[in-house]
Protein backbone atom coordinates (compact mmCIF):
# COMPACT_ATOMS: atom_id res chain seq x y z
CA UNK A 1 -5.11 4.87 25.73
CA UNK A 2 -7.82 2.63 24.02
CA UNK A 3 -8.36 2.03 20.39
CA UNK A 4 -11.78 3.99 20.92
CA UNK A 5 -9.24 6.92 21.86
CA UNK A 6 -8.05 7.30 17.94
CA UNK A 7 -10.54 10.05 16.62
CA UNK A 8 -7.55 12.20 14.33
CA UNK A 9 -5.08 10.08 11.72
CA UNK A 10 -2.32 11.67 10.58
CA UNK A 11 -1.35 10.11 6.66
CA UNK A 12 2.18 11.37 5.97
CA UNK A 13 2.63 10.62 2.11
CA UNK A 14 -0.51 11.15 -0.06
CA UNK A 15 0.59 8.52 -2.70
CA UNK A 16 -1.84 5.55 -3.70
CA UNK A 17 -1.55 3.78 -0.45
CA UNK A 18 -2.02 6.90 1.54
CA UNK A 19 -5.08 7.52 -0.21
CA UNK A 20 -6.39 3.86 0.49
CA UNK A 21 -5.52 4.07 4.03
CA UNK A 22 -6.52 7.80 4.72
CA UNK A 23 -10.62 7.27 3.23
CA UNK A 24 -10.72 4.18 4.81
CA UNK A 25 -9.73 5.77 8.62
CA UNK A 26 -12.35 8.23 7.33
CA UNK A 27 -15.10 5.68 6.49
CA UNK A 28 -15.37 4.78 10.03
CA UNK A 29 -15.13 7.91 11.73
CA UNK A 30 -11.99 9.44 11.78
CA UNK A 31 -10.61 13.40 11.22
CA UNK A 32 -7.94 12.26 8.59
CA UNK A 33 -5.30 14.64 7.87
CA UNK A 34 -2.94 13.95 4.74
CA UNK A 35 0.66 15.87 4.70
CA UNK A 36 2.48 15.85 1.46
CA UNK A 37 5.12 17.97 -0.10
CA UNK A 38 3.10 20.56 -2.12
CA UNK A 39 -0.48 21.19 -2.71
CA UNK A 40 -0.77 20.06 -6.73
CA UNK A 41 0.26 16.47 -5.00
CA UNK A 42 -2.35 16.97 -2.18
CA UNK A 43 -4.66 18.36 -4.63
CA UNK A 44 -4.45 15.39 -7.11
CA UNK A 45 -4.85 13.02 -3.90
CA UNK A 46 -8.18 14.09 -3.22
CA UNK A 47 -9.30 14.01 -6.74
CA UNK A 48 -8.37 10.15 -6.75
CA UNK A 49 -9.85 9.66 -2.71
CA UNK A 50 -13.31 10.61 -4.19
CA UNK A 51 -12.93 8.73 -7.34
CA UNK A 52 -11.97 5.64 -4.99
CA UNK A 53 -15.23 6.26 -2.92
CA UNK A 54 -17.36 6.92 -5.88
CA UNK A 55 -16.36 3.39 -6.82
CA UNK A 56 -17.30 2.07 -3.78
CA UNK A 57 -20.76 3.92 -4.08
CA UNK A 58 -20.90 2.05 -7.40
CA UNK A 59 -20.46 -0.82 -6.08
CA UNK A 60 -22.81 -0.89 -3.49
CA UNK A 61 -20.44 -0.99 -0.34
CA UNK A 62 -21.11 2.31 0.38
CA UNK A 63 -23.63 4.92 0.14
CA UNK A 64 -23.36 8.44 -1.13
CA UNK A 65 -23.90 9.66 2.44
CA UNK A 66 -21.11 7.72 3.74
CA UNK A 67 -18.66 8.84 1.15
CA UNK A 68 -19.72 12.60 1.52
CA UNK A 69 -19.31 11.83 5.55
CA UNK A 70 -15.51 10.66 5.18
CA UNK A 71 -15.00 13.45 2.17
CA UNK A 72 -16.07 16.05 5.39
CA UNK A 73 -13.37 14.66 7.18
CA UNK A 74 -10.26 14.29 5.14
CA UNK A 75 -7.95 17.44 5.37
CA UNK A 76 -4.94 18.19 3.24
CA UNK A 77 -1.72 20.27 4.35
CA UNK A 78 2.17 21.01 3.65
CA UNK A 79 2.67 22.19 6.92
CA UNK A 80 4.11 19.29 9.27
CA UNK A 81 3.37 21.24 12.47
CA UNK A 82 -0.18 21.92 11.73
CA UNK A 83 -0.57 17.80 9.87
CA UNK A 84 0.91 16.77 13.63
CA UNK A 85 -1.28 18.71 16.09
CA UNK A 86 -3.39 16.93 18.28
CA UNK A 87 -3.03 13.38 16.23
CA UNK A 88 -3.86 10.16 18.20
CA UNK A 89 -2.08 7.61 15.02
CA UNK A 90 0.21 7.99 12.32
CA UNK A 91 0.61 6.08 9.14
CA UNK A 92 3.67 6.87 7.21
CA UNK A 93 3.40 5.86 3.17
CA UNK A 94 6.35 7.41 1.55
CA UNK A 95 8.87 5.32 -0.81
CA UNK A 96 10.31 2.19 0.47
CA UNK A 97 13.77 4.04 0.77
CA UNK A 98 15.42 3.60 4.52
CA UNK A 99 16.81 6.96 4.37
CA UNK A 100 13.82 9.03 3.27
CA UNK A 101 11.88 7.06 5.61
CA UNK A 102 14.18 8.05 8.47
CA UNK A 103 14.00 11.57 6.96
CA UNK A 104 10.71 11.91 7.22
CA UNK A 105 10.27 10.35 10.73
CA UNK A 106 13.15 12.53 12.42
CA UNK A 107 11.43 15.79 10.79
CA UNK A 108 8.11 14.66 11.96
CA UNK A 109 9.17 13.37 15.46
CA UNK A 110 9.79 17.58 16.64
CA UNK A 111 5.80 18.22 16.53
CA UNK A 112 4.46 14.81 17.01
CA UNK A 113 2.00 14.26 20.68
CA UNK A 114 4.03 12.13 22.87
CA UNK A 115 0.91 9.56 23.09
CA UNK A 116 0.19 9.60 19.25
CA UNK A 117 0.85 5.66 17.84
CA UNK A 118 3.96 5.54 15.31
CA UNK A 119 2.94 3.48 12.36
CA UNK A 120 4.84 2.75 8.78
CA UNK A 121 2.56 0.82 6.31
CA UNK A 122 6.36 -0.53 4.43
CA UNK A 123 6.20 -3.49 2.57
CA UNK A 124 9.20 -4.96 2.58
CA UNK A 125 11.26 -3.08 5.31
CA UNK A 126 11.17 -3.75 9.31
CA UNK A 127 9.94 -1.39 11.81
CA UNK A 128 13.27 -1.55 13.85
CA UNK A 129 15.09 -0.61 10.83
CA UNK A 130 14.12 2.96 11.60
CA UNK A 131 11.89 2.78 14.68
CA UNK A 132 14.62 5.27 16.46
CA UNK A 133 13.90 8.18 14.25
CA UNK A 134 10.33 7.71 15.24
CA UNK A 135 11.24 9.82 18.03
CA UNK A 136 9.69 6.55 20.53
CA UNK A 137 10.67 3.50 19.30
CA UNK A 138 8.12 1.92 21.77
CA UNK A 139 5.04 3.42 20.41
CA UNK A 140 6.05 2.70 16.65
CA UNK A 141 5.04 -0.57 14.76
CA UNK A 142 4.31 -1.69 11.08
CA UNK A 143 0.99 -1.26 10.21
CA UNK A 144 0.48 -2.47 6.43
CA UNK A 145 -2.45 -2.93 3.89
CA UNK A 146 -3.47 -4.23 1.08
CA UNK A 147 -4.57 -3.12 -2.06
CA UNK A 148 -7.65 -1.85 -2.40
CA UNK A 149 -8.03 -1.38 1.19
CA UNK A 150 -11.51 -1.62 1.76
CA UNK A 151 -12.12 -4.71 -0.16
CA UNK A 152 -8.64 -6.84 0.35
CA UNK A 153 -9.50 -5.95 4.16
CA UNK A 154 -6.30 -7.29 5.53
CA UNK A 155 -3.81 -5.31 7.52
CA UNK A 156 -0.55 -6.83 9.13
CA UNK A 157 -0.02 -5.80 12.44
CA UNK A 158 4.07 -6.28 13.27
CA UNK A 159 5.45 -4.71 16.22
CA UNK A 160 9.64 -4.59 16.35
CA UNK A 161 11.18 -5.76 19.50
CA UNK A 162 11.06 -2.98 21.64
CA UNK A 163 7.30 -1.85 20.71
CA UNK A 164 5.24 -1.76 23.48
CA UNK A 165 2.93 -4.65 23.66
CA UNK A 166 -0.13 -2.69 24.62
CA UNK A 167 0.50 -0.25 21.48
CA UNK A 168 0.27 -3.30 19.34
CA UNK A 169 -2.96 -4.76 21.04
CA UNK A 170 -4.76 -0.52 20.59
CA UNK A 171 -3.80 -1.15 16.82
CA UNK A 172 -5.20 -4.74 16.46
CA UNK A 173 -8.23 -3.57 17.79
CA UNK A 174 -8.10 -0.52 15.83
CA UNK A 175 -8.03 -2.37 12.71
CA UNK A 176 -11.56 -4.35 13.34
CA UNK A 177 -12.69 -0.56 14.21
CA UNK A 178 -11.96 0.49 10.59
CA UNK A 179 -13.24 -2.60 8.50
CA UNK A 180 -9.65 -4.41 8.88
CA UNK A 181 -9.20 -8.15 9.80
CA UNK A 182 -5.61 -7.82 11.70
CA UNK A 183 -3.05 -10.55 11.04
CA UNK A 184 -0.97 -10.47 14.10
CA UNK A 185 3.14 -11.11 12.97
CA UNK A 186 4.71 -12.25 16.30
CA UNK A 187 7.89 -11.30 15.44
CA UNK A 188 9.75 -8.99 12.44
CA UNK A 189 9.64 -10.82 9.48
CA UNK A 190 11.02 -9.24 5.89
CA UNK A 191 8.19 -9.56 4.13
CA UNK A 192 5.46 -10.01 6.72
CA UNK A 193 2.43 -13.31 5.42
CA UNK A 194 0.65 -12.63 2.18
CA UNK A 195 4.28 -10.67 0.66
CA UNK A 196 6.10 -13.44 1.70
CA UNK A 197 3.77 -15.51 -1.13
CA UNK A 198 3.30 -13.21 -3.55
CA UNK A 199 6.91 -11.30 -3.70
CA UNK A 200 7.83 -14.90 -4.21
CA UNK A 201 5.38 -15.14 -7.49
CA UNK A 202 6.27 -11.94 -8.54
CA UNK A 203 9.87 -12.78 -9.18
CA UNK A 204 9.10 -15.97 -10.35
CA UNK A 205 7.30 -13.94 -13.17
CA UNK A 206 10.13 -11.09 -13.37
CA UNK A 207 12.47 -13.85 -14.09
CA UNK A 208 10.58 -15.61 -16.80
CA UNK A 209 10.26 -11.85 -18.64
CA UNK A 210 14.08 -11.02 -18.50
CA UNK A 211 14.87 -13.96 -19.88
CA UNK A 212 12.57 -14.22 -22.64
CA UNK A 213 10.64 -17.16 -21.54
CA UNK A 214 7.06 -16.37 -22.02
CA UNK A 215 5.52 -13.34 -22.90
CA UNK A 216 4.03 -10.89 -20.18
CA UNK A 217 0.46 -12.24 -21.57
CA UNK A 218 1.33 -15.72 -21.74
CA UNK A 219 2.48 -15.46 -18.40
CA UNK A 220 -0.74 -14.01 -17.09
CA UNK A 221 -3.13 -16.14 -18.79
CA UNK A 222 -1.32 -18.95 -17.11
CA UNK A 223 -1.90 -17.21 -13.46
CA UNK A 224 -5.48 -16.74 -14.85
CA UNK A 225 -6.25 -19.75 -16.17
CA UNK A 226 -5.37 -22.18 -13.71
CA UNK A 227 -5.47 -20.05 -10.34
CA UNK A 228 -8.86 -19.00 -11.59
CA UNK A 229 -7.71 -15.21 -10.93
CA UNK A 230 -9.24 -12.13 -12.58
CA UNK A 231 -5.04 -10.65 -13.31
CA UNK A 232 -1.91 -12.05 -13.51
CA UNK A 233 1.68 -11.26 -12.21
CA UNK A 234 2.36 -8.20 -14.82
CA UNK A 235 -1.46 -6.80 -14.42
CA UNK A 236 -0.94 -7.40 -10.39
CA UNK A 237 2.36 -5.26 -11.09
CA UNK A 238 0.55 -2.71 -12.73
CA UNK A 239 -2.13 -2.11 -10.17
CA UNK A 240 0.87 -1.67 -7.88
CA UNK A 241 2.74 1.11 -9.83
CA UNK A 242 5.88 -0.12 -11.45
CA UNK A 243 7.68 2.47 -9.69
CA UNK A 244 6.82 0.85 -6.12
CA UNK A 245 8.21 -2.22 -7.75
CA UNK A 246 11.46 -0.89 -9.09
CA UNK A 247 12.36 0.41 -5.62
CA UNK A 248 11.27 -2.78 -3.73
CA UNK A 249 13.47 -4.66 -6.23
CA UNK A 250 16.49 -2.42 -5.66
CA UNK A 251 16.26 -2.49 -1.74
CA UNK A 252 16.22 -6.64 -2.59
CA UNK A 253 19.05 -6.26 -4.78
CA UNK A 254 21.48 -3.55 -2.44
CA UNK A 255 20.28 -6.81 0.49
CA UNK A 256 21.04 -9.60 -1.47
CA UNK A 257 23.57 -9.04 -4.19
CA UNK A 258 22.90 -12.57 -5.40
CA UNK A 259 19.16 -11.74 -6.28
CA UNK A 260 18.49 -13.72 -9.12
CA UNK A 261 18.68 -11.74 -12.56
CA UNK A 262 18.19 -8.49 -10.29
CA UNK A 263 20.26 -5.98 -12.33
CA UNK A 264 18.18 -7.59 -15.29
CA UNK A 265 14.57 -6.95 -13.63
CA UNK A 266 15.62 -3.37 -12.20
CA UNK A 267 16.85 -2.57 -16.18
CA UNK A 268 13.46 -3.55 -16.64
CA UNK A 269 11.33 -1.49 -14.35
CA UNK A 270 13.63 1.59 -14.77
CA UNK A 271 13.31 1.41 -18.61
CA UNK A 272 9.43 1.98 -17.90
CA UNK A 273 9.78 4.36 -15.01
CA UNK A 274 11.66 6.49 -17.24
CA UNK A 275 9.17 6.27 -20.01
CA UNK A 276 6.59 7.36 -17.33
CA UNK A 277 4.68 4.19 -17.89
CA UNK A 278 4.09 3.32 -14.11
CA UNK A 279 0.98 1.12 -14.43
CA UNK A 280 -2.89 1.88 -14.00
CA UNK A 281 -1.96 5.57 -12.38
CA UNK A 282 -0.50 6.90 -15.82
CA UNK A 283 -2.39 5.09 -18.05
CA UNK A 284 0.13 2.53 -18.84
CA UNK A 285 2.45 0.09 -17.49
CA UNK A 286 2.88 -3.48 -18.98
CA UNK A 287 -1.00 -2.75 -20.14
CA UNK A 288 -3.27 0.12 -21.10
CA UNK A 289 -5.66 1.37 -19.21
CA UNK A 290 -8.22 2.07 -18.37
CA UNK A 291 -9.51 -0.95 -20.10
CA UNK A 292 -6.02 -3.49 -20.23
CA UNK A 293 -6.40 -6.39 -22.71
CA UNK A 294 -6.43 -8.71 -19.77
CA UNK A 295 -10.01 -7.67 -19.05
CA UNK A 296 -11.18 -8.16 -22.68
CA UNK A 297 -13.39 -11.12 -23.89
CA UNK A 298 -10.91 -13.11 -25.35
CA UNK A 299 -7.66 -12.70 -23.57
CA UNK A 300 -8.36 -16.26 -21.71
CA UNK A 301 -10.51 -18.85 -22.68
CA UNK A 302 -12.12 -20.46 -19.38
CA UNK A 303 -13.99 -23.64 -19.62
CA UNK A 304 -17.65 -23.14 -17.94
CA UNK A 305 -20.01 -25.79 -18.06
CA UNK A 306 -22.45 -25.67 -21.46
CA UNK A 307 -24.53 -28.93 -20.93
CA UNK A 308 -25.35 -28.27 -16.85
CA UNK A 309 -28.78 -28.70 -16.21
């Protein structure tokens, strides 16, 4: 098998990454087939996929065409046998929970082609962690974005020990074939090259909150200011979903029970999971949106030069 080989993705979980990672395989020429639970979620996914293209249209990265092209690509179903058939990849997005994801991999492994490639796009969990319920641990790897795909156009590439090395070449090729620049991770590392920098700020952050240090905005316009960064931590957060960051913080926590203030940040996060304020995809988070205060006039005063001739 080549990476020219790849014409039908299989996305199993339709959630915000999905959606990235699904219209992007479709972008450059892919059938992409999304499997979720039940159609209102599958329905709502490819609401959002065409807003996300229509953005790009806006933007000028992509033309109408193009984003009607992928639209005539992208299928939706509940049924796992008929999201399996004839599938050359897979890319798995559902929760970062270790027993759903070996749920969902064991289920899916009983209709699966023997030569499809096994991918999981986690972000803070390794590949061998459940590589067995794959159904062929040597055909599975991490493969995991960034957000929003098509502009932060990295993807890590991290096979677990037993992958097979020419899997892991197909998908680092396959990445430049969809727009990707690969970052090769030699061996399994917890929280792969960019998350091992910015889980670290993220905390840092976190920590500050809890213990009534700074306000979330104060905190921000400090990132802002001085990293010269159009959000901060909390905004970053937001554009994540607050519920992706309560369950990365608990897998930290249930690995490390020494995770600094950890029962504190989790109180945090669940308080606004419960209160269904889970960032920019509700409307709310630690900002409003659509328009959050940190992108209004105002919220940090740059210096620019006035007297440049």
């Amino acid at each position: 098998m080549q990476a020219s080989d790849i014409k039908k993705v299989l996305i199993i979980g339709s959630g915000t990454m999905g959606r990235h990672i699904g219209l992007q395989n479709a972008l450059y020429g892919c059938d992409v087939v999304f499997y979720d639970i039940n159609e209102e979620i599958l329905q709502k996914a490819l609401t959002h996929i065409g807003k996300i293209a229509a953005g790009l249209v806006r933007g000028g990265y992509i033309t109408e065409e193009m984003a009607q092209a992928a639209r005539a690509r992208i299928s939706m179903t509940t049924d796992m046998a008929a999201a399996a058939a004839d599938v050359n990849l897979v890319s798995e997005s559902v929760p970062e929970n270790i027993e759903l994801k070996k749920k969902v991999w064991g289920e899916f492994s009983k209709y699966l082609p023997k030569d499809a490639i096994l991918t999981t796009n986690t972000s803070t969990l390794l590949p061998s962690m459940f590589a067995e319920s794959s159904g062929d641990p040597a055909r599975f790897l991490a493969w995991h974005f960034a957000m929003p795909v098509f502009l932060l156009n990295i993807v890590d590439v991290m096979p677990h020990p037993g992958t097979d090395p020419a899997i892991t070449e197909i998908m680092i090729e396959h990445s430049r074939r969809v727009g990707q620049t690969p970052i090769y991770i030699a061996k399994e590392w917890p929280k792969y090259v960019y998350n091992e920098m910015f889980v670290s700020l993220l905390a840092a952050a976190q920590r500050l909150v809890v213990n009534d240090v700074a306000s979330v905005e104060d905190i921000d316009r400090a990132w802002m200011v001085i990293m010269e960064m159009p959000r901060g931590p909390f905004g970053i957060m937001d554009n994540v979903g607050l519920d992706t960051c309560l369950a990365v913080t608990k897998e930290a926590v249930a690995a490390d029970p020494n995770y600094p203030y950890g029962k504190e940040i989790i109180a945090m996060f669940q308080a606004k999971v419960d209160a269904n304020e889970r960032g920019r995809k509700t409307g709310k988070g630690f900002y409003t949106y659509p328009n959050p205060t940190y992108e209004q006039p105002g919220f940090v005063d740059r210096v620019y030069p006035k007297y440049k001739k």
